[in-house]
C-alpha atoms as a PDB file:
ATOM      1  CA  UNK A   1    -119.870  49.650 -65.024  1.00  0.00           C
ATOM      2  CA  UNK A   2    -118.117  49.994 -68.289  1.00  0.00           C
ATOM      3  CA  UNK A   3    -117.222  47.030 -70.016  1.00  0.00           C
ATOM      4  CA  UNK A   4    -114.182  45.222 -68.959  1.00  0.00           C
ATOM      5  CA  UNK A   5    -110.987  44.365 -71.677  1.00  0.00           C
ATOM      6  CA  UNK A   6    -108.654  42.205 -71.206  1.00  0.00           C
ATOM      7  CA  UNK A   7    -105.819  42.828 -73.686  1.00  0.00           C
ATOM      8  CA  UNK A   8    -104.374  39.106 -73.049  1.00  0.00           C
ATOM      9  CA  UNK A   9    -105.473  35.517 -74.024  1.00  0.00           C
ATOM     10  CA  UNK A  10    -103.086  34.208 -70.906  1.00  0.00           C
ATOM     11  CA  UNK A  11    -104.538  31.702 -69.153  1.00  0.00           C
ATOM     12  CA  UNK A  12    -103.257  32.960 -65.674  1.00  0.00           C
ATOM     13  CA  UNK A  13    -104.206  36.450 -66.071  1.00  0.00           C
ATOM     14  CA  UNK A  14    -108.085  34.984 -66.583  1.00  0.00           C
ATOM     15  CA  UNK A  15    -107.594  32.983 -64.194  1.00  0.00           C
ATOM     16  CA  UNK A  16    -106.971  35.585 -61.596  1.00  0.00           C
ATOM     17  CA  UNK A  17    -109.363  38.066 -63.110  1.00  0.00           C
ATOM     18  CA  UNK A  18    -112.174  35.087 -62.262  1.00  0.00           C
ATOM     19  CA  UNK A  19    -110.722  35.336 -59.119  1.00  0.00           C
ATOM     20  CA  UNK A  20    -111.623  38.601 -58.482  1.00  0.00           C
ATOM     21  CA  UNK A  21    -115.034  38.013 -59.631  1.00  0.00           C
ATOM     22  CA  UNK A  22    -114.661  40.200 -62.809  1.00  0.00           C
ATOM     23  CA  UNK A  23    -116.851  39.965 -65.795  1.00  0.00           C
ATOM     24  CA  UNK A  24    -114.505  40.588 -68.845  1.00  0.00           C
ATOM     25  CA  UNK A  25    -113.869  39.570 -72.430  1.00  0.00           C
ATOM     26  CA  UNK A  26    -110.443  39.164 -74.041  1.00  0.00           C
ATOM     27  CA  UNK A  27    -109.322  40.977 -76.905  1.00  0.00           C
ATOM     28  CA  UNK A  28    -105.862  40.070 -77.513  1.00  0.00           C
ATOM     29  CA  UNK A  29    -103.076  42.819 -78.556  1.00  0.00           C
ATOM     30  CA  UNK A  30    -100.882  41.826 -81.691  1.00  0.00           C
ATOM     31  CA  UNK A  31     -98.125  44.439 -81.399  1.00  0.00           C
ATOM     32  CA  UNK A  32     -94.382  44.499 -81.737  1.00  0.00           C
ATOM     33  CA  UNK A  33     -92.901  43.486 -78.200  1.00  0.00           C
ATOM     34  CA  UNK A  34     -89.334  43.952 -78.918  1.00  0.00           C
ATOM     35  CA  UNK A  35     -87.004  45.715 -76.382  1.00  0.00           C
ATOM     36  CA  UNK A  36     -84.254  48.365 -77.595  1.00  0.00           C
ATOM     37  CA  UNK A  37     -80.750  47.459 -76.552  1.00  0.00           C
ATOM     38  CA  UNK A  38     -80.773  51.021 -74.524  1.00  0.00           C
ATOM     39  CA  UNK A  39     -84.104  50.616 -72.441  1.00  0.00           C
ATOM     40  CA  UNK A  40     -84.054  49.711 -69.275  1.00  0.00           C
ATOM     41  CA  UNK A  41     -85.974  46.949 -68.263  1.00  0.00           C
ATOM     42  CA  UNK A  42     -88.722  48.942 -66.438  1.00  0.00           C
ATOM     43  CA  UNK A  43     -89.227  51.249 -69.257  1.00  0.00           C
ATOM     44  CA  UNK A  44     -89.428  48.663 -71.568  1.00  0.00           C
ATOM     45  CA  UNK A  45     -92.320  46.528 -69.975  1.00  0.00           C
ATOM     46  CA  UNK A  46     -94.298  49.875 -68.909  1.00  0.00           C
ATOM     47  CA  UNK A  47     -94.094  50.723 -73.006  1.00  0.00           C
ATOM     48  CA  UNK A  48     -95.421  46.952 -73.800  1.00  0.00           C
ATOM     49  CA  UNK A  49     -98.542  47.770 -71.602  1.00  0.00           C
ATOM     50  CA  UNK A  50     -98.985  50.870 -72.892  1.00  0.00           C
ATOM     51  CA  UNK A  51     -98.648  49.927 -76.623  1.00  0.00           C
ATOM     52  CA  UNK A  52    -100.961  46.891 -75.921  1.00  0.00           C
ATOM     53  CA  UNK A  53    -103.864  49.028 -74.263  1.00  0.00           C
ATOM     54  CA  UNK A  54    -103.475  51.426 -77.207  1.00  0.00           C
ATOM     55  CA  UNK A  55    -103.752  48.905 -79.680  1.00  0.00           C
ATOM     56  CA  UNK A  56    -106.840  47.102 -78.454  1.00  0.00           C
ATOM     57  CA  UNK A  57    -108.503  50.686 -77.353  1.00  0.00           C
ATOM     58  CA  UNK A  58    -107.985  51.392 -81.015  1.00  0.00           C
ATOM     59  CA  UNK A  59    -110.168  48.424 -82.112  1.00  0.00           C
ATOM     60  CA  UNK A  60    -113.102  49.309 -79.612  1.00  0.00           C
ATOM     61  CA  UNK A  61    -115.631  52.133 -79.484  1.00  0.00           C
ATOM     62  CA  UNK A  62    -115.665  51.835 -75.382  1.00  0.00           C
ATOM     63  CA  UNK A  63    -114.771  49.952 -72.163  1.00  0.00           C
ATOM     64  CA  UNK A  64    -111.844  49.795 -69.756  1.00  0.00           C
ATOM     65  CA  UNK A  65    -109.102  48.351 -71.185  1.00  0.00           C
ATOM     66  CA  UNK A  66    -106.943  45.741 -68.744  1.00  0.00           C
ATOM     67  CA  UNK A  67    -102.795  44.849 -70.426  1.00  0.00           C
ATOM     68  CA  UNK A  68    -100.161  43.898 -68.779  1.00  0.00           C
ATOM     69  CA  UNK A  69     -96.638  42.851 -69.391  1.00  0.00           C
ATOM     70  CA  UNK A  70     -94.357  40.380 -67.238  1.00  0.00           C
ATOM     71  CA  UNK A  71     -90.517  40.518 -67.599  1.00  0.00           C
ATOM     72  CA  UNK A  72     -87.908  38.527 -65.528  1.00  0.00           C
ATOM     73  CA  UNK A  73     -84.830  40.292 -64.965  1.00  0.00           C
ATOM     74  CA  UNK A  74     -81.495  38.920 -63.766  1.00  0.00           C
ATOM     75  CA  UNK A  75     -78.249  40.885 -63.668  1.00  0.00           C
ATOM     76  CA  UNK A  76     -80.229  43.573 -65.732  1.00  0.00           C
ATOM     77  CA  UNK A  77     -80.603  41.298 -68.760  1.00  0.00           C
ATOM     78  CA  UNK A  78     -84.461  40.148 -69.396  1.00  0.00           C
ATOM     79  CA  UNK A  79     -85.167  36.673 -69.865  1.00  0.00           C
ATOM     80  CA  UNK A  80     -88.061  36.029 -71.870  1.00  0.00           C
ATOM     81  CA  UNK A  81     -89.587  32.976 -73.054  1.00  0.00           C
ATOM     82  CA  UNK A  82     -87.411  30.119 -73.769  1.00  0.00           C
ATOM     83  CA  UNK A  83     -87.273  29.735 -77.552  1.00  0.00           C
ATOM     84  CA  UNK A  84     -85.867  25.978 -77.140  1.00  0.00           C
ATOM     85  CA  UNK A  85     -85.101  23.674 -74.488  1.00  0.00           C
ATOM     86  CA  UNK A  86     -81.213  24.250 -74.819  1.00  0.00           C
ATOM     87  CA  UNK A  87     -82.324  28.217 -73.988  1.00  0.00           C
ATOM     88  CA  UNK A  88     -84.923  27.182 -71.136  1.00  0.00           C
ATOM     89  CA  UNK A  89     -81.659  24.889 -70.023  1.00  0.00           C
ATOM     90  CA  UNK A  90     -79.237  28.209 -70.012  1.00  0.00           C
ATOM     91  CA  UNK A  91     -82.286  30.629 -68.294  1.00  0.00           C
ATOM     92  CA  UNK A  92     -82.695  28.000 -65.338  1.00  0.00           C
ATOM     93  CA  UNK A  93     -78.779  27.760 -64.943  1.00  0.00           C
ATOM     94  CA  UNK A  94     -78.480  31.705 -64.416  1.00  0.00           C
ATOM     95  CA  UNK A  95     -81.484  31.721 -62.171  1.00  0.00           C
ATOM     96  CA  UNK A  96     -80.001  28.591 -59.936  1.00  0.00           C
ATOM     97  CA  UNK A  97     -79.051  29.504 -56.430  1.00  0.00           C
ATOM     98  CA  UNK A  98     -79.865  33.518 -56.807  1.00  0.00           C
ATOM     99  CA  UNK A  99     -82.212  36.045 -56.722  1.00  0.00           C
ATOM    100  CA  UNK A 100     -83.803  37.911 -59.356  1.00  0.00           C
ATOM    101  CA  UNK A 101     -86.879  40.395 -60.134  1.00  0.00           C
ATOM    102  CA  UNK A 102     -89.981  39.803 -61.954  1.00  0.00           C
ATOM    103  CA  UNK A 103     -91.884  43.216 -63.091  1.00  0.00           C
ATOM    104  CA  UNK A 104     -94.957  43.732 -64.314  1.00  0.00           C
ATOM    105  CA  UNK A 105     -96.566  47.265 -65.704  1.00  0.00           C
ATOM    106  CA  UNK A 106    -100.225  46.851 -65.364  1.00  0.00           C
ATOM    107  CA  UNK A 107    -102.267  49.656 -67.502  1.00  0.00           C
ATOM    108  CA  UNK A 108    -106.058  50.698 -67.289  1.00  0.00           C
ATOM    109  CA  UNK A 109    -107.060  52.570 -70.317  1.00  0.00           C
ATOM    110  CA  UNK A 110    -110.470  53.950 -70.842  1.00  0.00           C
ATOM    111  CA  UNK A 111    -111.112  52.486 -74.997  1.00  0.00           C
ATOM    112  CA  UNK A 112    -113.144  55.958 -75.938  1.00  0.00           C
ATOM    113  CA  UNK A 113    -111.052  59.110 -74.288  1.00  0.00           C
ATOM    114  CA  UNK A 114    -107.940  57.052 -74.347  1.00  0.00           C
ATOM    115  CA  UNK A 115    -107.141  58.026 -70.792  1.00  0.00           C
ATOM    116  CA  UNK A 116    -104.934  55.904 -69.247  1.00  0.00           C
ATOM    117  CA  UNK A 117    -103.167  54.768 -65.797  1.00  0.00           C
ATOM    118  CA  UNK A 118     -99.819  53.037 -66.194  1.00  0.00           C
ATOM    119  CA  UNK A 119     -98.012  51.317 -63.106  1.00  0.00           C
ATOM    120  CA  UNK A 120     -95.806  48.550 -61.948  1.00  0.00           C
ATOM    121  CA  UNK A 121     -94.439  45.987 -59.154  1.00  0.00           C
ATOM    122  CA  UNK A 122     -91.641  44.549 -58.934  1.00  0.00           C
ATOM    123  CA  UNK A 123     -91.172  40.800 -56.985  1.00  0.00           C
ATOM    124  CA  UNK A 124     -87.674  39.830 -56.146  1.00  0.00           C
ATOM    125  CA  UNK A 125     -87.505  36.003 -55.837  1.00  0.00           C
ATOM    126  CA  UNK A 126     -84.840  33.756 -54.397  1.00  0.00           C
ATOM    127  CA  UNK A 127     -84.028  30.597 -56.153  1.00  0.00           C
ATOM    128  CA  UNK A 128     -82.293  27.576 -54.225  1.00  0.00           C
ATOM    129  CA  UNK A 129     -79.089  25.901 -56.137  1.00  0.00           C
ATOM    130  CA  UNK A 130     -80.786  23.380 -58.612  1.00  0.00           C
ATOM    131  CA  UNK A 131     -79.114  20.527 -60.013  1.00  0.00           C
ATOM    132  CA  UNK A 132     -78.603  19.696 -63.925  1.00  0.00           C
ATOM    133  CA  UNK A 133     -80.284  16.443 -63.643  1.00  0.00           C
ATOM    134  CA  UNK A 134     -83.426  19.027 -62.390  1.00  0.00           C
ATOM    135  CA  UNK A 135     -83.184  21.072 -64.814  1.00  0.00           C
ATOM    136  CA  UNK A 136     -83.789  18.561 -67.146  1.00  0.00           C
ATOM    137  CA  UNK A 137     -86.559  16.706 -65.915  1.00  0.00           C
ATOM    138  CA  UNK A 138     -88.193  20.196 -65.188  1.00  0.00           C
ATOM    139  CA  UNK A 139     -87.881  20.985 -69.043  1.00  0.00           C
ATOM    140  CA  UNK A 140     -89.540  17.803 -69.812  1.00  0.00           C
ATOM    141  CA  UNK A 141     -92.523  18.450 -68.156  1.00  0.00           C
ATOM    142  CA  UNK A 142     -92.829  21.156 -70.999  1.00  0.00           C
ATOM    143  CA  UNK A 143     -93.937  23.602 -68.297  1.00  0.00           C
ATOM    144  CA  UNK A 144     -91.204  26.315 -68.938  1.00  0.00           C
ATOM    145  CA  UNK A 145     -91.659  26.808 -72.768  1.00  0.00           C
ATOM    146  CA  UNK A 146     -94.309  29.479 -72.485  1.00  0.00           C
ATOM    147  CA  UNK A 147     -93.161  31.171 -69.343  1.00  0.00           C
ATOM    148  CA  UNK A 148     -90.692  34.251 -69.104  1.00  0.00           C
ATOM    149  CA  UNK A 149     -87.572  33.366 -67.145  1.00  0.00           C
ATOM    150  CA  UNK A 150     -88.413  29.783 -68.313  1.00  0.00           C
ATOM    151  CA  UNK A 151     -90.601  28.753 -64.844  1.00  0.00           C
ATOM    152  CA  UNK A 152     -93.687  28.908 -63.586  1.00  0.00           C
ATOM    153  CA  UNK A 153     -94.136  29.890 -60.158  1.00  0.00           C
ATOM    154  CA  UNK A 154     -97.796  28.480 -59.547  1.00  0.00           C
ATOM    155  CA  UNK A 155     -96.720  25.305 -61.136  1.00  0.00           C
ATOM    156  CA  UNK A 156     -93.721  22.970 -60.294  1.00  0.00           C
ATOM    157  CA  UNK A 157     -91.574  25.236 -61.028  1.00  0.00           C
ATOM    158  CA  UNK A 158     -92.586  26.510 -57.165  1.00  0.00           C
ATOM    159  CA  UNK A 159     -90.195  23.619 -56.310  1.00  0.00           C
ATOM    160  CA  UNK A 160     -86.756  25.760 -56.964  1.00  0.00           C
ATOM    161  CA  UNK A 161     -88.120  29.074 -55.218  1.00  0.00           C
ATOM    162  CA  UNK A 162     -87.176  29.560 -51.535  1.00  0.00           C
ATOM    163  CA  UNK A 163     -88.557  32.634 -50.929  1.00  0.00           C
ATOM    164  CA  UNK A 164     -89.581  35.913 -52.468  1.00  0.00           C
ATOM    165  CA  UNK A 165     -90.042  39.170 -51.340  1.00  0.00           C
ATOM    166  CA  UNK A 166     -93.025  41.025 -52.573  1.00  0.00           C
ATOM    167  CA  UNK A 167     -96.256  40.368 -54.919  1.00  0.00           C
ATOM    168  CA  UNK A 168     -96.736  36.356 -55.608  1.00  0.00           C
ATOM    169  CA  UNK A 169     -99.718  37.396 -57.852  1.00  0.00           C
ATOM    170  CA  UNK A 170     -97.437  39.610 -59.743  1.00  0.00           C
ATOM    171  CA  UNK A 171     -94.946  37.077 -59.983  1.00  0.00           C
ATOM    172  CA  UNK A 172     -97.648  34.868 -61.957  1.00  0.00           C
ATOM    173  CA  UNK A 173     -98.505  37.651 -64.385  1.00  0.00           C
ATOM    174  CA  UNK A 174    -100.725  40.219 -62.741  1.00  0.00           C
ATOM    175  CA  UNK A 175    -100.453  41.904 -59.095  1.00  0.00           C
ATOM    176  CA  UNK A 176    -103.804  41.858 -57.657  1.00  0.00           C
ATOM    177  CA  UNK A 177    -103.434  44.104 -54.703  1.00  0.00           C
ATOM    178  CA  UNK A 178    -101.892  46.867 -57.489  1.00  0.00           C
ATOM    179  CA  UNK A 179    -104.828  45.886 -59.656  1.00  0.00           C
ATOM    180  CA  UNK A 180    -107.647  46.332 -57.139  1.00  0.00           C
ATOM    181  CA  UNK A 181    -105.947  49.592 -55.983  1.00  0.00           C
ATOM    182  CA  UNK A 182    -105.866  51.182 -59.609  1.00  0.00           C
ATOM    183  CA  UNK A 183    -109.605  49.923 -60.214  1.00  0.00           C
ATOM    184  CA  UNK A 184    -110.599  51.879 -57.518  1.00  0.00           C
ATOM    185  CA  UNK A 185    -109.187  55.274 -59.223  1.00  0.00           C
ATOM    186  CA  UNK A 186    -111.685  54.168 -61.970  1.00  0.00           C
ATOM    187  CA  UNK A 187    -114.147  54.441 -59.595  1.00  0.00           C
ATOM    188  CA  UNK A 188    -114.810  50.334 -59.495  1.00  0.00           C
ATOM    189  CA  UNK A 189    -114.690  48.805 -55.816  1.00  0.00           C
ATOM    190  CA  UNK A 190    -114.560  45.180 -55.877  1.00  0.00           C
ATOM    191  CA  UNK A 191    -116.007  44.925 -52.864  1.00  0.00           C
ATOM    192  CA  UNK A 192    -119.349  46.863 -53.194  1.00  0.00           C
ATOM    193  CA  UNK A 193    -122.404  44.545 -52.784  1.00  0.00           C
ATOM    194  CA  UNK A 194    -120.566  43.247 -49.642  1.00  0.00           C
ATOM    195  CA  UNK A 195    -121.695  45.881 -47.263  1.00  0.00           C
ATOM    196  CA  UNK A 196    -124.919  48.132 -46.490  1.00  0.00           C
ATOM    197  CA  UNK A 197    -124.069  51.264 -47.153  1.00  0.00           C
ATOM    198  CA  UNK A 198    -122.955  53.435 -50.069  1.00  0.00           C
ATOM    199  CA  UNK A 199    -118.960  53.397 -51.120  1.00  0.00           C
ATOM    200  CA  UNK A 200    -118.031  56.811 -52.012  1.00  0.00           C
ATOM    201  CA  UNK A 201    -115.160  56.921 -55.374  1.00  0.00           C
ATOM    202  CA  UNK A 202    -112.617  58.168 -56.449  1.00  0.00           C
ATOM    203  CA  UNK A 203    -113.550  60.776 -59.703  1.00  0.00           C
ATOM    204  CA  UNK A 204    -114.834  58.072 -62.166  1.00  0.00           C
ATOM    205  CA  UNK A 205    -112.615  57.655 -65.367  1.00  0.00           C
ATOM    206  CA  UNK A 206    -109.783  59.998 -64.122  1.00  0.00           C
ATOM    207  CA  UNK A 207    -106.979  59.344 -65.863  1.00  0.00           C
ATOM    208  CA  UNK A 208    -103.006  59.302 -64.842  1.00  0.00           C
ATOM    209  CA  UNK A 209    -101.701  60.164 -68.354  1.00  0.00           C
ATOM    210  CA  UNK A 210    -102.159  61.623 -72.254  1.00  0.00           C
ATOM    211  CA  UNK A 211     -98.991  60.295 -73.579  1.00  0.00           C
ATOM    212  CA  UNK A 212     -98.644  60.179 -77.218  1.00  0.00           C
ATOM    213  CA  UNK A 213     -97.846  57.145 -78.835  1.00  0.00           C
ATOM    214  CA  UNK A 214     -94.908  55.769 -78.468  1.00  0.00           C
ATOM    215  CA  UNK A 215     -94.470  57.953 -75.124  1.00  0.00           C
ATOM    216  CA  UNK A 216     -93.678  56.305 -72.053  1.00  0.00           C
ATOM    217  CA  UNK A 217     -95.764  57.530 -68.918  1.00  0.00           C
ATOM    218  CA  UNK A 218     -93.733  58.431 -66.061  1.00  0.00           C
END
């Protein structure tokens, strides 16, 4: 197996990458994340991937290449990280007694042909009403500053979320089912070792995409 990359320092994606028994090193991505005013929110997150697998695959001679980007999204506008606790105080409002959708574009990019498979999910979550005096004490646990959409979901931030419909992993930052799925295509199966006989693979290293740079994949 190739060596695995993940283009993230975030403690939650390592977190579940231990999970799945990966062995991995992290190479952070320093690129530009800023969103156009015309993308839409799904081509803007797929592009952050993208542009973050490029940028560490162009600091490596080989391995597969793990990014991923995590955007809330409420009434079309993306929240991103609070940048003060007035902001975090504002993002918690719009998200109190509503639903909303998290996405996350996940992207597997072989560092030495530059091959590449780009995909998302998309969670919708359902937030109960939440009161001010909440809001408040949430922000003072200092939880929200470093979180899109200004909560954590694995945290106590669980405490305003009645129900969602779809990935909880990808809610967190990165959807493991989607993940293990897309390995697969790279002809990695988590689960070999586990059983006797042989695991036949999909064509190792095939690739879903050449898009230039700056080219969203469809």
């Amino acid at each position: 197996m190739k060596e695995f990359i993940l283009a993230s320092q975030s403690p939650r994606r390592k977190a579940l990458l231990h999970t799945l028994g990966l062995d991995f090193r992290c190479i952070p991505a320093r690129i530009n994340e800023d969103i156009r005013p015309d993308e839409s929110p799904l081509d803007a997150v797929r592009k952050i991937a993208l542009r973050k697998a490029r940028c560490v695959a162009g600091n490596v001679d080989s391995g597969l290449i793990l990014s991923a980007d995590t955007i809330v999204v409420c009434d079309g506008n993306i929240l991103g990280k609070p940048c003060n606790r007035e902001d975090a105080a504002l993002k918690l409002k719009m998200l109190s007694g509503r639903d909303h959708e998290v996405i996350t574009a996940v992207c597997l990019m072989d560092a030495k042909s530059k091959n590449y498979e780009l995909e998302n999910e998309i969670t919708r979550v359902f937030f109960r009403k939440i009161t001010d005096e909440e809001i408040k004490a949430y922000i003072a646990t200092g939880e929200p500053m470093d979180k899109a959409g200004a909560y954590g979901i694995q945290g106590l931030g669980a405490i305003f979320i009645k129900r969602i419909e779809g990935c909880y992993f990808n809610v967190v930052g990165l959807p493991l089912t989607r993940l293990y799925l897309m390995l697969q295509q790279w002809g990695i199966n988590l689960l070999e070792g586990y059983v006797n006989e042989p695991i036949l693979y999909g064509n190792k290293g095939s690739s879903r995409g050449h898009a230039s740079p700056g080219e969203v994949a469809p």
